[in-house]
Protein backbone atom coordinates (compact mmCIF):
# COMPACT_ATOMS: atom_id res chain seq x y z
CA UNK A 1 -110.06 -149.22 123.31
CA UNK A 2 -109.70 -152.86 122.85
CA UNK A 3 -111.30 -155.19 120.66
CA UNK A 4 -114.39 -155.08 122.75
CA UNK A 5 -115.00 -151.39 122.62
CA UNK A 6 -114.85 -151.51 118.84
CA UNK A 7 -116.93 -154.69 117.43
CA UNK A 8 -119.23 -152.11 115.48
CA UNK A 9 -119.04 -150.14 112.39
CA UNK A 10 -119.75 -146.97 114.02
CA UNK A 11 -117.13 -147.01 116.91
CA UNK A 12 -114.53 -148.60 114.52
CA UNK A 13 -114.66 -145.98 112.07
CA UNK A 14 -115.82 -143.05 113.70
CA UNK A 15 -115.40 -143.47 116.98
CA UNK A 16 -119.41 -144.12 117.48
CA UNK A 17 -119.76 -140.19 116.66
CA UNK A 18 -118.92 -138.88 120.29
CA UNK A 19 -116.07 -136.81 119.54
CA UNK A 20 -116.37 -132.81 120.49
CA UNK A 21 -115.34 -129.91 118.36
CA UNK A 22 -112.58 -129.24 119.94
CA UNK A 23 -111.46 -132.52 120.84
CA UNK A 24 -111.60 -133.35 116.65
CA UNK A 25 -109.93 -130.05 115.57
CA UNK A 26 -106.86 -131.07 117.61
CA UNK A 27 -106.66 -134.25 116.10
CA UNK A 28 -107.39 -133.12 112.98
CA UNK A 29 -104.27 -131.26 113.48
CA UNK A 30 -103.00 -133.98 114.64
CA UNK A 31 -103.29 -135.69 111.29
CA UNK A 32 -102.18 -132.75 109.49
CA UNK A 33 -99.03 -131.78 111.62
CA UNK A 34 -97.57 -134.65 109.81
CA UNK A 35 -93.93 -135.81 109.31
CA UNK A 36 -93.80 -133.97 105.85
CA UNK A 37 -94.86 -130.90 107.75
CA UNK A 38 -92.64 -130.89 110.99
CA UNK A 39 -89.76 -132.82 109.47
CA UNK A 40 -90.58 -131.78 105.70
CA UNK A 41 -91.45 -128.31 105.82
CA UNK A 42 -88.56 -126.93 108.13
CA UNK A 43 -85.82 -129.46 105.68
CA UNK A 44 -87.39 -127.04 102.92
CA UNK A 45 -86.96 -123.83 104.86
CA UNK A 46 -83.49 -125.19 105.76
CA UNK A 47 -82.61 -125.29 102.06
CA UNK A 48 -84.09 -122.72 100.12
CA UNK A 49 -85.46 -120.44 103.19
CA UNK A 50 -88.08 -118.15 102.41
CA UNK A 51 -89.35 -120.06 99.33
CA UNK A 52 -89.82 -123.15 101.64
CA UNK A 53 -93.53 -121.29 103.04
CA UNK A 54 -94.87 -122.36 99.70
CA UNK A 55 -96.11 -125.66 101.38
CA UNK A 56 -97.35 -124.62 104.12
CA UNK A 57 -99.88 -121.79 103.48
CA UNK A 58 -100.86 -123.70 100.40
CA UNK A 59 -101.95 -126.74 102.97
CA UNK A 60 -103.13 -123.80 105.34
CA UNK A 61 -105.59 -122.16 103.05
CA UNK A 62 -107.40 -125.45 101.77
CA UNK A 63 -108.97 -125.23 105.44
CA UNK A 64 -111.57 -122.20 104.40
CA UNK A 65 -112.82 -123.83 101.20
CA UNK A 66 -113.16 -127.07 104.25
CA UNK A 67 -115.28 -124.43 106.03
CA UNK A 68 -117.81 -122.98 103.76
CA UNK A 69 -117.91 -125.50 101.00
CA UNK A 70 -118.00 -129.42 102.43
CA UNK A 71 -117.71 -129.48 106.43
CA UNK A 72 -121.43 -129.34 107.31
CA UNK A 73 -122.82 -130.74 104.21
CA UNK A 74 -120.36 -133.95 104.66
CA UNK A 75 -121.42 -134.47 107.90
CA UNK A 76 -125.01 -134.17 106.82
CA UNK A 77 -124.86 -136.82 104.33
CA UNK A 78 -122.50 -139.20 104.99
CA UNK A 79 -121.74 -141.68 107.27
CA UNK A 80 -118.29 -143.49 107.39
CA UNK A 81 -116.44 -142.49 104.36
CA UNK A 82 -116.70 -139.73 101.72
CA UNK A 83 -118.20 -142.51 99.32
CA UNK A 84 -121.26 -142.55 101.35
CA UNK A 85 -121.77 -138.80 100.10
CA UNK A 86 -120.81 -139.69 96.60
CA UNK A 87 -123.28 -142.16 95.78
CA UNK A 88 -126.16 -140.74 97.85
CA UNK A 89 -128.32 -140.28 95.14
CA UNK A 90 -125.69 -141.86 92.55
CA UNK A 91 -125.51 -145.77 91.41
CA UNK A 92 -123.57 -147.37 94.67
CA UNK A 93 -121.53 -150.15 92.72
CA UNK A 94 -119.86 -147.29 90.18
CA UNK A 95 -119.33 -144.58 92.28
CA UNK A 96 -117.59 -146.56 95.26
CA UNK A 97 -115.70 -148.41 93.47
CA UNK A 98 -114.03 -145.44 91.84
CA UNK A 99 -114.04 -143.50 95.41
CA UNK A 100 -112.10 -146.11 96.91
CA UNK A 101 -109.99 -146.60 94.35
CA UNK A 102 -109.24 -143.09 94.45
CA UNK A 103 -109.01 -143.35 98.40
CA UNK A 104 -106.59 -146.17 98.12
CA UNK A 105 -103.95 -144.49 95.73
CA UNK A 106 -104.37 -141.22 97.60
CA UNK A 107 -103.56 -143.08 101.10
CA UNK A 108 -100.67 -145.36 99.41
CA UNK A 109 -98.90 -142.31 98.04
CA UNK A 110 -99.40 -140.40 101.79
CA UNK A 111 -98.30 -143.34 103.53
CA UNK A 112 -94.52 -143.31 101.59
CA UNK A 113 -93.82 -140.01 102.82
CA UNK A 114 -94.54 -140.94 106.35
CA UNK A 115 -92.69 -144.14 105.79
CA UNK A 116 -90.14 -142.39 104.22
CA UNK A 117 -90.00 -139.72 107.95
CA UNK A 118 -90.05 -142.60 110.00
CA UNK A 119 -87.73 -144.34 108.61
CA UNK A 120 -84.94 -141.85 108.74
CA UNK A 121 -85.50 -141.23 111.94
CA UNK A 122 -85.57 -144.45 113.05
CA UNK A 123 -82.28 -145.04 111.42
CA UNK A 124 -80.87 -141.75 112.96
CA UNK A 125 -82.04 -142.58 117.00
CA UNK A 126 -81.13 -145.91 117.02
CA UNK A 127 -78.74 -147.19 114.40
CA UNK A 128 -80.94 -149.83 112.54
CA UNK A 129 -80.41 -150.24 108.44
CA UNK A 130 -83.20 -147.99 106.88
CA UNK A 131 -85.28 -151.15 106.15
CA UNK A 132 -85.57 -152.72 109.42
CA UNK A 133 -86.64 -149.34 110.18
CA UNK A 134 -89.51 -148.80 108.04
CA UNK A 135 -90.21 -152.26 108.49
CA UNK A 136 -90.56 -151.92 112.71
CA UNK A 137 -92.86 -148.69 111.96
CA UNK A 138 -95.03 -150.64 109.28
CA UNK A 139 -95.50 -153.25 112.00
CA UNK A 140 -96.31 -150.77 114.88
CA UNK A 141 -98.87 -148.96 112.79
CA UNK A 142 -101.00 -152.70 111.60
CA UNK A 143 -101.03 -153.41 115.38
CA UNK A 144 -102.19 -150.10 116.01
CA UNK A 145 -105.07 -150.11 113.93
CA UNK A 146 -106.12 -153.35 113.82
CA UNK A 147 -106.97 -153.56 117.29
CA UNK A 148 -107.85 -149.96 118.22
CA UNK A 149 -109.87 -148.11 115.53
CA UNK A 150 -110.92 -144.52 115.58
CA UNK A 151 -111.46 -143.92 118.86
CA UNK A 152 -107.09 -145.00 119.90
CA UNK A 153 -106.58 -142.83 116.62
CA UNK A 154 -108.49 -139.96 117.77
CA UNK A 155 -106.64 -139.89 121.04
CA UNK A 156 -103.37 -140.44 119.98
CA UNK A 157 -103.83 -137.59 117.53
CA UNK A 158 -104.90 -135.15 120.18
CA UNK A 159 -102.18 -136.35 122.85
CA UNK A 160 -99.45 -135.69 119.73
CA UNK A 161 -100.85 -132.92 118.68
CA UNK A 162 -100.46 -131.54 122.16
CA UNK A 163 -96.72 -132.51 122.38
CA UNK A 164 -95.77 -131.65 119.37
CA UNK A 165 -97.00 -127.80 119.66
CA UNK A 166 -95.46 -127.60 123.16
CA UNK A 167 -91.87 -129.54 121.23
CA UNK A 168 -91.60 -126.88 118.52
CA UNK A 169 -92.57 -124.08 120.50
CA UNK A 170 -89.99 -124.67 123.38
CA UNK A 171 -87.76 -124.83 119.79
CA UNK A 172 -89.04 -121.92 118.42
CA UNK A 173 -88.62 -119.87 121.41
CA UNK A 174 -84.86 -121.27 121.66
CA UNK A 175 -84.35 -119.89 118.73
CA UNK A 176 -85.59 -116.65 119.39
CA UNK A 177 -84.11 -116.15 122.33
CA UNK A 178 -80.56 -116.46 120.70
CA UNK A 179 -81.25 -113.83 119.09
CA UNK A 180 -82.72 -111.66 121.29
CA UNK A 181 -86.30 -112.55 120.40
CA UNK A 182 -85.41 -110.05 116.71
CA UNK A 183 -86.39 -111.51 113.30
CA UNK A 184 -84.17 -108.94 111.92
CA UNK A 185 -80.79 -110.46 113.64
CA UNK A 186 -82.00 -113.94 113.24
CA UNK A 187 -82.74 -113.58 109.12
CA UNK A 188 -79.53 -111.31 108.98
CA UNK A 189 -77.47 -114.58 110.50
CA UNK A 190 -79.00 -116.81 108.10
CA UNK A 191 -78.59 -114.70 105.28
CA UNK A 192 -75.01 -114.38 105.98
CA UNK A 193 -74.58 -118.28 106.53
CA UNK A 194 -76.45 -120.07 104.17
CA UNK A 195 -74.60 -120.64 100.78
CA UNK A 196 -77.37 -118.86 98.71
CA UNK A 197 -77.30 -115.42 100.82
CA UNK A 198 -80.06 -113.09 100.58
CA UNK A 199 -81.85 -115.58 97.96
CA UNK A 200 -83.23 -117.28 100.75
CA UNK A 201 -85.25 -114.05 101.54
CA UNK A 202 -86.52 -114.16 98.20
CA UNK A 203 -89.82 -116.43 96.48
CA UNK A 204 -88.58 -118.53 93.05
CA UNK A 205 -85.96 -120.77 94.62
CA UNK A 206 -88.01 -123.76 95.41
CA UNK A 207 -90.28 -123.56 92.36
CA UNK A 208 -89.49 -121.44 89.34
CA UNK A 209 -91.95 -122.70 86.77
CA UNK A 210 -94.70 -120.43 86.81
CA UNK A 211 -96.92 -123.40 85.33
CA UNK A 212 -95.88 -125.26 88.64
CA UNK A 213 -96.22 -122.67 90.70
CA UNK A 214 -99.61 -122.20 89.71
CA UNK A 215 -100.61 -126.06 89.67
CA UNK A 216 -98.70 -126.02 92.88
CA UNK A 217 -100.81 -123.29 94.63
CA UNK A 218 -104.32 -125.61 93.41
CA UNK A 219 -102.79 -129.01 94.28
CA UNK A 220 -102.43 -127.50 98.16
CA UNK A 221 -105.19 -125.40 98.37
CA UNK A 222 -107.72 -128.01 96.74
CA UNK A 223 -105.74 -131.08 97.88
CA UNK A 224 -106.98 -130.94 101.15
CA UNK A 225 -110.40 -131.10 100.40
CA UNK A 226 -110.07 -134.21 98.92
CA UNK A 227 -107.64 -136.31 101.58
CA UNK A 228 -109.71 -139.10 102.53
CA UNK A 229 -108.05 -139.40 106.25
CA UNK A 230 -109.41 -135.78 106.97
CA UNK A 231 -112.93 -136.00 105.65
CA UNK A 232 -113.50 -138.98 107.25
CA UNK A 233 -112.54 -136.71 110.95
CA UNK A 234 -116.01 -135.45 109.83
CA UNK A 235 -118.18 -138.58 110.53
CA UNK A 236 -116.94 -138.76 114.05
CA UNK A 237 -118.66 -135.68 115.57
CA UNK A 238 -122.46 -135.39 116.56
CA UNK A 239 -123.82 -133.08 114.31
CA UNK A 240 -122.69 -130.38 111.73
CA UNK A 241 -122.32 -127.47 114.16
CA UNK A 242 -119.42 -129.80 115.93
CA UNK A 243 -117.96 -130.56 112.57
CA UNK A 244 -117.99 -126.62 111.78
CA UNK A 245 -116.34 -126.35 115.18
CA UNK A 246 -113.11 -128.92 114.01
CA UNK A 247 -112.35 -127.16 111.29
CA UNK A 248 -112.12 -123.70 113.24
CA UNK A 249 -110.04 -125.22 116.08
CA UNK A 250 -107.78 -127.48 113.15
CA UNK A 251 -106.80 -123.91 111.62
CA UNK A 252 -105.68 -122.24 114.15
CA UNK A 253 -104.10 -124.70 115.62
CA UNK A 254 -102.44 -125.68 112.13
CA UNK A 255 -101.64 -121.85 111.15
CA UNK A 256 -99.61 -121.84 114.75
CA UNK A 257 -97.50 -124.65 113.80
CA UNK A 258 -96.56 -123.38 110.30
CA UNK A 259 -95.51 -120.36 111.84
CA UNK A 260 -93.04 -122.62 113.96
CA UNK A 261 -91.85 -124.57 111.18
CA UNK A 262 -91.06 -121.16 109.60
CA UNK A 263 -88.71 -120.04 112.59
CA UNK A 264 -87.42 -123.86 113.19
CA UNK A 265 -86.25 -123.62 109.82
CA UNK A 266 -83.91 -120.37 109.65
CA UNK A 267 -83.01 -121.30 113.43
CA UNK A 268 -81.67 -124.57 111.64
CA UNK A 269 -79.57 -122.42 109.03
CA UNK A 270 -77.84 -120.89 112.10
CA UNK A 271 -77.69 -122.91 115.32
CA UNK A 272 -77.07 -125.94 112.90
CA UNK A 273 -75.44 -125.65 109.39
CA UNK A 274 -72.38 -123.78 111.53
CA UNK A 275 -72.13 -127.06 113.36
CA UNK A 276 -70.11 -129.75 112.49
CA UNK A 277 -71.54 -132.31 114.52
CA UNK A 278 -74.41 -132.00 112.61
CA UNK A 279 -72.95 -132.14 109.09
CA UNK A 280 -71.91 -134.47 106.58
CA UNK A 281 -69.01 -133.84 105.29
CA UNK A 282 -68.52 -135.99 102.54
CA UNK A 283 -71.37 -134.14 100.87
CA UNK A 284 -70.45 -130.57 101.51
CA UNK A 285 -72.58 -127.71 102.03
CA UNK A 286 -75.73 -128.19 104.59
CA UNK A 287 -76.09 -131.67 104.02
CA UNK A 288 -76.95 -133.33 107.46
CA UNK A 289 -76.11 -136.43 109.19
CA UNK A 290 -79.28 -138.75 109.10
CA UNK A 291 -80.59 -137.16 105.54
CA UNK A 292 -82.29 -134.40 104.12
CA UNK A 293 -85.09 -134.21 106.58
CA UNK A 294 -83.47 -133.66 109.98
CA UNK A 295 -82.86 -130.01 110.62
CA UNK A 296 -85.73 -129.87 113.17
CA UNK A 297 -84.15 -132.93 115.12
CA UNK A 298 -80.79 -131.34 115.36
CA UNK A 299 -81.75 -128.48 115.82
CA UNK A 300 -83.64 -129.97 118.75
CA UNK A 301 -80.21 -130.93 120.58
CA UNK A 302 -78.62 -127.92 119.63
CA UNK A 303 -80.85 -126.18 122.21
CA UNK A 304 -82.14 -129.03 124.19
CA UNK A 305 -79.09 -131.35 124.28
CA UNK A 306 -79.38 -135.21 124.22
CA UNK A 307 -82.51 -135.22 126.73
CA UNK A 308 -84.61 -132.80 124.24
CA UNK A 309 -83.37 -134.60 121.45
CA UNK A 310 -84.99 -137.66 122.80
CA UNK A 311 -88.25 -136.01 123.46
CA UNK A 312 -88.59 -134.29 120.15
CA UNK A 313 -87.39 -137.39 118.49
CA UNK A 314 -90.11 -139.50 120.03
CA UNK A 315 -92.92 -136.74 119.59
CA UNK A 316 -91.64 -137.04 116.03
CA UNK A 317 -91.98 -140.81 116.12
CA UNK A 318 -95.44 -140.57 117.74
CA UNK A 319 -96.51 -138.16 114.50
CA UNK A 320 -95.62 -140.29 112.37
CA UNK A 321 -97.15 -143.23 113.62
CA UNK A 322 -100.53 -141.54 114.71
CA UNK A 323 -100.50 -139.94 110.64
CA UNK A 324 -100.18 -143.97 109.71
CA UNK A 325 -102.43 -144.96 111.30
CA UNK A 326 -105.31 -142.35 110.47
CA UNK A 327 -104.11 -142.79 106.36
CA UNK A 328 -104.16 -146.73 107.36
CA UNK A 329 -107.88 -146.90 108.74
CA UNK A 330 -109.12 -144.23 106.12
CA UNK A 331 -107.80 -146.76 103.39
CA UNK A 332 -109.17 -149.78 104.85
CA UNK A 333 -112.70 -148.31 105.32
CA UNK A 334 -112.67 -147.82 101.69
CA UNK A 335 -111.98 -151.07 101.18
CA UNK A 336 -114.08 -152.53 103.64
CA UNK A 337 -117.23 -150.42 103.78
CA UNK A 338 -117.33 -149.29 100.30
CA UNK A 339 -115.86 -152.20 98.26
CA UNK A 340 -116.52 -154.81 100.22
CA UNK A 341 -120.34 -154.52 102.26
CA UNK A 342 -121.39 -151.88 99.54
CA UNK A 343 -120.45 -153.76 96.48
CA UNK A 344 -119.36 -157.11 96.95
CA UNK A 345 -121.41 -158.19 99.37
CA UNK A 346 -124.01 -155.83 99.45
CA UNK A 347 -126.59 -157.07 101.82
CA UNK A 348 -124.62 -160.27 102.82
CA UNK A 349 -122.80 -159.12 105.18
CA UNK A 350 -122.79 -158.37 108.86
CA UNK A 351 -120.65 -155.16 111.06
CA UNK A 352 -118.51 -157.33 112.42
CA UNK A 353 -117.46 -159.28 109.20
CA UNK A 354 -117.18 -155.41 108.02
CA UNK A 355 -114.75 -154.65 110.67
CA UNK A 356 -112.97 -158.21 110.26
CA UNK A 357 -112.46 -157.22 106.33
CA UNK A 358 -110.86 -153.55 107.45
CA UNK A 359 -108.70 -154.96 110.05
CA UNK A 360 -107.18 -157.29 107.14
CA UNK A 361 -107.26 -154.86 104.86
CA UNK A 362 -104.71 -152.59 107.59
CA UNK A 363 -102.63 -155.57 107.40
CA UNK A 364 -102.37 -155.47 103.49
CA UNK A 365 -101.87 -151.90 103.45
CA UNK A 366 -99.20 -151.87 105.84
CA UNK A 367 -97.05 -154.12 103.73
CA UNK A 368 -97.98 -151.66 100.81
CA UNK A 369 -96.56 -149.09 102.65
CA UNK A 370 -92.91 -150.41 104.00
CA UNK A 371 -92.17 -151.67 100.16
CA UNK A 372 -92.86 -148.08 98.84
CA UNK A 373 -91.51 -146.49 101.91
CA UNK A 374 -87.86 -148.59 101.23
CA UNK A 375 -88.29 -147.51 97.50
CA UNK A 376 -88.71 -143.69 98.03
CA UNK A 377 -85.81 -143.42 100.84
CA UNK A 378 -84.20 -140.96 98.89
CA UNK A 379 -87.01 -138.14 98.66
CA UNK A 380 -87.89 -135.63 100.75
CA UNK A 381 -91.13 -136.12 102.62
CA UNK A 382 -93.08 -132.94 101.95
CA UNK A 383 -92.40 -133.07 98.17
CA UNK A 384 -93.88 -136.26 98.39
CA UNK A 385 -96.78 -135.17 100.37
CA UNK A 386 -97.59 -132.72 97.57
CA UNK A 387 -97.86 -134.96 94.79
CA UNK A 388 -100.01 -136.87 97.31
CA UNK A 389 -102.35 -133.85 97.31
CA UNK A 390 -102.49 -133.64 93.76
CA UNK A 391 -103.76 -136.80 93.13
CA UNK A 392 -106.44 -135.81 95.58
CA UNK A 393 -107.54 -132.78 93.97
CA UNK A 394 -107.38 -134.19 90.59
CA UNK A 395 -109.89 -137.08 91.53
CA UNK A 396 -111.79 -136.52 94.91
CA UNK A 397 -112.13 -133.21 95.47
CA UNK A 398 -113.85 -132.50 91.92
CA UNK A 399 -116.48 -135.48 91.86
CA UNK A 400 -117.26 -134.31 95.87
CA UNK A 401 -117.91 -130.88 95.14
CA UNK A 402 -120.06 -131.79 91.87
CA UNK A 403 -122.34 -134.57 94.45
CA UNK A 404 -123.17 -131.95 96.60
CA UNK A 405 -123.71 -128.96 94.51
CA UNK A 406 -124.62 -129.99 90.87
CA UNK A 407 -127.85 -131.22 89.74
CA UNK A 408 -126.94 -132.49 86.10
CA UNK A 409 -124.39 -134.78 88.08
CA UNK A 410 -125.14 -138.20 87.03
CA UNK A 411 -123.30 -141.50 88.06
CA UNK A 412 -121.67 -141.94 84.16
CA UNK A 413 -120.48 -138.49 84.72
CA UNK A 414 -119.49 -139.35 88.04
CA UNK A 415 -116.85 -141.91 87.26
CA UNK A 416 -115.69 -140.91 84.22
CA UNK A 417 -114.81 -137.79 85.07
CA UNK A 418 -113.20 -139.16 88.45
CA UNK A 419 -111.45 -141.27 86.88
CA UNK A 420 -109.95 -138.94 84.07
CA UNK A 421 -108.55 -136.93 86.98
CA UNK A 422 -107.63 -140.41 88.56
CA UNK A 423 -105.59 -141.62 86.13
CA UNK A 424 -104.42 -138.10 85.13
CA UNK A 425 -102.74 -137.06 87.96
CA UNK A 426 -101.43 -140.88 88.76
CA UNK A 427 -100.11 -141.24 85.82
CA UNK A 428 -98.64 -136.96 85.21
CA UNK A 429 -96.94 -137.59 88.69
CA UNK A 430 -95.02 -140.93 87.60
CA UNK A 431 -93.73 -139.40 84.63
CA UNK A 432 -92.62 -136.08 86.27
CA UNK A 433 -89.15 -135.50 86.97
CA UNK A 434 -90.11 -136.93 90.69
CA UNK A 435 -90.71 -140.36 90.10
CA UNK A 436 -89.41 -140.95 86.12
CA UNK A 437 -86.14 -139.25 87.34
CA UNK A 438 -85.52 -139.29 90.53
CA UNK A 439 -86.65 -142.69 92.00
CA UNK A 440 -86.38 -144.91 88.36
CA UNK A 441 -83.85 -143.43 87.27
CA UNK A 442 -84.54 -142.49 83.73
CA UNK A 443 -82.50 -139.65 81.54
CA UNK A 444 -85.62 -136.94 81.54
CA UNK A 445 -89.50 -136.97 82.44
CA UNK A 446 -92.13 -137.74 80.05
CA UNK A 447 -94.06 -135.71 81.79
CA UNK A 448 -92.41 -131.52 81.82
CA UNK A 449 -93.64 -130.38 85.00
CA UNK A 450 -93.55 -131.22 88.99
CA UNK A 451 -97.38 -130.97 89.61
CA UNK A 452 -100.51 -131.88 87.06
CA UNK A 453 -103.10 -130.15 89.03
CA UNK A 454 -103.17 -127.27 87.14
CA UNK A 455 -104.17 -130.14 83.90
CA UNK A 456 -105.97 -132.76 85.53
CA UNK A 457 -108.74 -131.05 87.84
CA UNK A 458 -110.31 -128.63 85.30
CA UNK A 459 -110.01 -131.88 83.19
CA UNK A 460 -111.96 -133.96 86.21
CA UNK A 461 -114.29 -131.24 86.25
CA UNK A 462 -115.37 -130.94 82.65
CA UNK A 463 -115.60 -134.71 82.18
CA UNK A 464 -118.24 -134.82 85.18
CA UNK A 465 -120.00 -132.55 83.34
CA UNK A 466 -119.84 -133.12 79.76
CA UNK A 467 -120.73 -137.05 80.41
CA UNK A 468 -123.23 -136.08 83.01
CA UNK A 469 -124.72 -133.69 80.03
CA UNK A 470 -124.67 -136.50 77.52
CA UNK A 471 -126.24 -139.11 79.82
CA UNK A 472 -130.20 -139.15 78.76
CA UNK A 473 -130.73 -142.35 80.35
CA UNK A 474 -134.19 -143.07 82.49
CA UNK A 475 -131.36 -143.77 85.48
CA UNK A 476 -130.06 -139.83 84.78
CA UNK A 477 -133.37 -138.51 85.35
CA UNK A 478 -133.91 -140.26 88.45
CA UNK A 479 -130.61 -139.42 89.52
CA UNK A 480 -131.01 -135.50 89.04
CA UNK A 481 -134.58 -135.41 90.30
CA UNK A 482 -133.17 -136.77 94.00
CA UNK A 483 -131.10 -133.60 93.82
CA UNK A 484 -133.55 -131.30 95.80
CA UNK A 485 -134.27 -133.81 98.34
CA UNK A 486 -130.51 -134.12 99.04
CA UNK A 487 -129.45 -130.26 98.73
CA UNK A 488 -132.30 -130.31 101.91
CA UNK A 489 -130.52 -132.36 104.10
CA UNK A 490 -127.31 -131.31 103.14
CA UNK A 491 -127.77 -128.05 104.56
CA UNK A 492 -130.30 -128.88 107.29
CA UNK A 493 -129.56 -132.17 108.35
CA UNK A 494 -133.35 -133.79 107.68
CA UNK A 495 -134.08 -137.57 106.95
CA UNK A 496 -136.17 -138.16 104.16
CA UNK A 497 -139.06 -137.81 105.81
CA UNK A 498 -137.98 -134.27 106.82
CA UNK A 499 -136.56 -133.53 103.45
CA UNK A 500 -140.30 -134.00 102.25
CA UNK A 501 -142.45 -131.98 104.97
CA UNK A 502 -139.97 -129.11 104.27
């Protein structure tokens, strides 16, 4: 795994291809089983119970559309990055420099909330100011992926992903046990305890707009398909059957963990919030010691004591750096491979000045991430997670979908559209009430609701097409007669050559 094993491309992004099925579906999991979702999701549960499942079968049922619509045809097409499938019959210059712009901002935004995780945890374990927190993680992660690539990713996902179901299962059954294994006594206890009573059993406390709940319910479910850091899990297994196999294994072993996160979070409401070791008491109510995002970690040493605590706390630690450093390489690749050898030094360049560029471009991106992680501290990491997701469905997922499956496509439509969502759903999300409000402070948002998804993909969407429509250009026609050709190997796997003799 040192700098030997990963001088080229291949092994540096994807792990030279060798990785199973199975062995890619747990770290896929691994990627996904995130601080926002073990630290995030049971914090949301925590405070508005029921309501708090929003998050987590939204991110849950983005896996199908992974399935049936881009798994095998991803893998068929492209090599190191999702760009690679984007331009494949497209202009290269235009279309990767929008994909990894669109990469970049989705990885910068991801990276905060697991900056954001680790940073309050940090803080909580071992006493350090929030900064030098964020600041040790930020320098853990650039080590991390500078000098081990895909293949020390891949592994540390699976190892974490492996602890961390065995950590919140020993919680969940804890839990259960307390009660008697019931979900009946356990709800009834938390009903009677939590300051919003049988509310918490109840949808519309989390998210009462129906608008948002409805641009809410796309950003998750489309968001996923467009997360740079997961399709790039694609490129490191053999052959499509193997990358059909990841996303089978990823689900269930992601629909297991929500479940978890469910029970960790009403277990919190009663095990915890009756506690008052665990409370802060200046700020009344269920506020916790350590922030708004540690009801799984106390609720760890509520029914582990101090030696659990340490476990889960480190398991938590391990997430969030193995998350960090998946969203780190997946941002540097863009950078590297599709900016850099594709565009700026297209044909001057050699793998291992590739790999040098990525390696510095980890570096720069790390920085990135402790100055926005210090500048969010305040949010709560799932929320921040979502927005992430929005971005990604309002940019990614739309011009990916419209590579592989529309003719008319053409690289003017390409961009623009891409970048309508782009700038759309960057700009809709630092206006909302989130950012405008919240983190700068302002009186009221410019922009009236929480999520823009619901706005800026159908908008992404009908700009590919309408300028892909208006584009009569010789380079159009070209560009939608290479269509057939590379529907043929999406969906069969064929070079060229066997594109043609089929």
């Amino acid at each position: 795994m040192g700098l030997q094993a990963e001088q080229t491309a291949a092994d540096f992004y994807t792990a030279g291809g060798g990785i199973t099925g199975f062995q890619n579906g747990m770290a896929i999991a691994g990627d996904y089983m995130s601080a926002a979702s073990f630290l995030g999701i049971s914090a949301l549960v925590y405070g508005s119970g029921f309501d708090g499942l929003i998050f987590s079968v939204g991110w849950l049922v983005g896996w199908p559309i992974i399935l049936f619509l881009i798994a095998e045809r991803l893998r068929n097409l492209g090599k190191f990055t999702f760009a690679d499938v984007a331009s494949y019959r497209l202009a290269q210059g235009p279309v990767r420099v929008f994909a990894a712009s669109g990469a970049l901002i989705v990885v910068i935004f991801y990276l905060i909330g697991q900056m954001v995780g680790a940073g309050q945890l940090i803080k909580l374990l071992f006493g350090l100011d929030y900064i030098i927190a964020v600041i040790v993680v930020g320098a853990l992660m650039m080590v991390y992926v500078t000098f081990g690539g895909m293949t020390a990713t891949t592994w540390v996902q699976i190892i974490k992903a492996c602890l961390l179901l065995g950590g919140a299962t020993f919680i969940a059954l804890g839990v259960m046990s307390h009660f008697g294994f019931s979900f009946e006594a356990l709800f009834a206890k938390a009903v009677e305890i939590h300051p919003k009573k049988l509310a918490i059993m109840a949808p519309g406390s989390l998210v009462t707009n129906p608008v948002d709940a409805i641009s809410l319910g796309l950003t998750l479910m489309f968001g996923t398909a467009g997360l740079p850091h997961i399709l790039m899990r694609f490129f490191t297994v053999p052959n499509a059957k193997e990358a059909r196999k990841s996303v089978f294994y990823a689900t269930g072993f992601i629909g297991y963990f929500y479940i978890l996160t469910f029970i960790i979070g009403f277990g919190a409401i009663t095990l915890v919030a009756t506690d008052p070791q665990y409370l802060d008491v200046a700020k009344g109510g269920l506020a916790l010691k350590g922030g708004g995002n540690m009801p799984a970690i106390w609720l760890a040493h509520a029914i582990g004591g101090d030696l659990f605590l340490g476990f889960i706390s480190a398991v938590a630690f391990a997430t969030i750096l193995a998350v960090v450093s998946g969203l780190t390489l997946a941002g540097a690749s863009a950078i590297s491979h599709d900016l850099y050898a594709n565009v700026i030094a297209r044909g001057r360049t050699t793998e291992g000045s590739e790999v040098m560029v990525s390696k510095i471009a980890s570096l720069g991106l790390g920085v990135i991430a402790v100055i926005l992680g210090i500048i969010f501290e305040k949010q709560n990491v799932a929320f921040i997670v979502a927005l992430t997701f929005s971005i990604a469905a309002s940019a990614t997922f739309p011009v990916l979908v419209m590579a592989m499956f529309s003719k008319s496509l053409t690289t003017k439509g390409a961009v623009i559209g891409g970048y309508i969502g782009l700038v759309g759903s960057v700009g809709c999300v630092i206006l909302s009430k989130v950012v405008w409000v919240s983190s700068f402070h302002f009186a009221e948002p410019i922009f009236p609701f929480v999520y823009p998804t619901l706005f800026t993909m159908p908008a992404a969407f009908f700009g590919c097409w309408l300028f892909s429509k208006l584009d009569t250009s010789a380079q159009a026609d070209a560009e939608r007669a290479q269509y057939d050709a590379m529907a043929i190997r999406s969906e069969t796997g064929l070079g060229a050559e066997g594109a043609a003799a089929h």
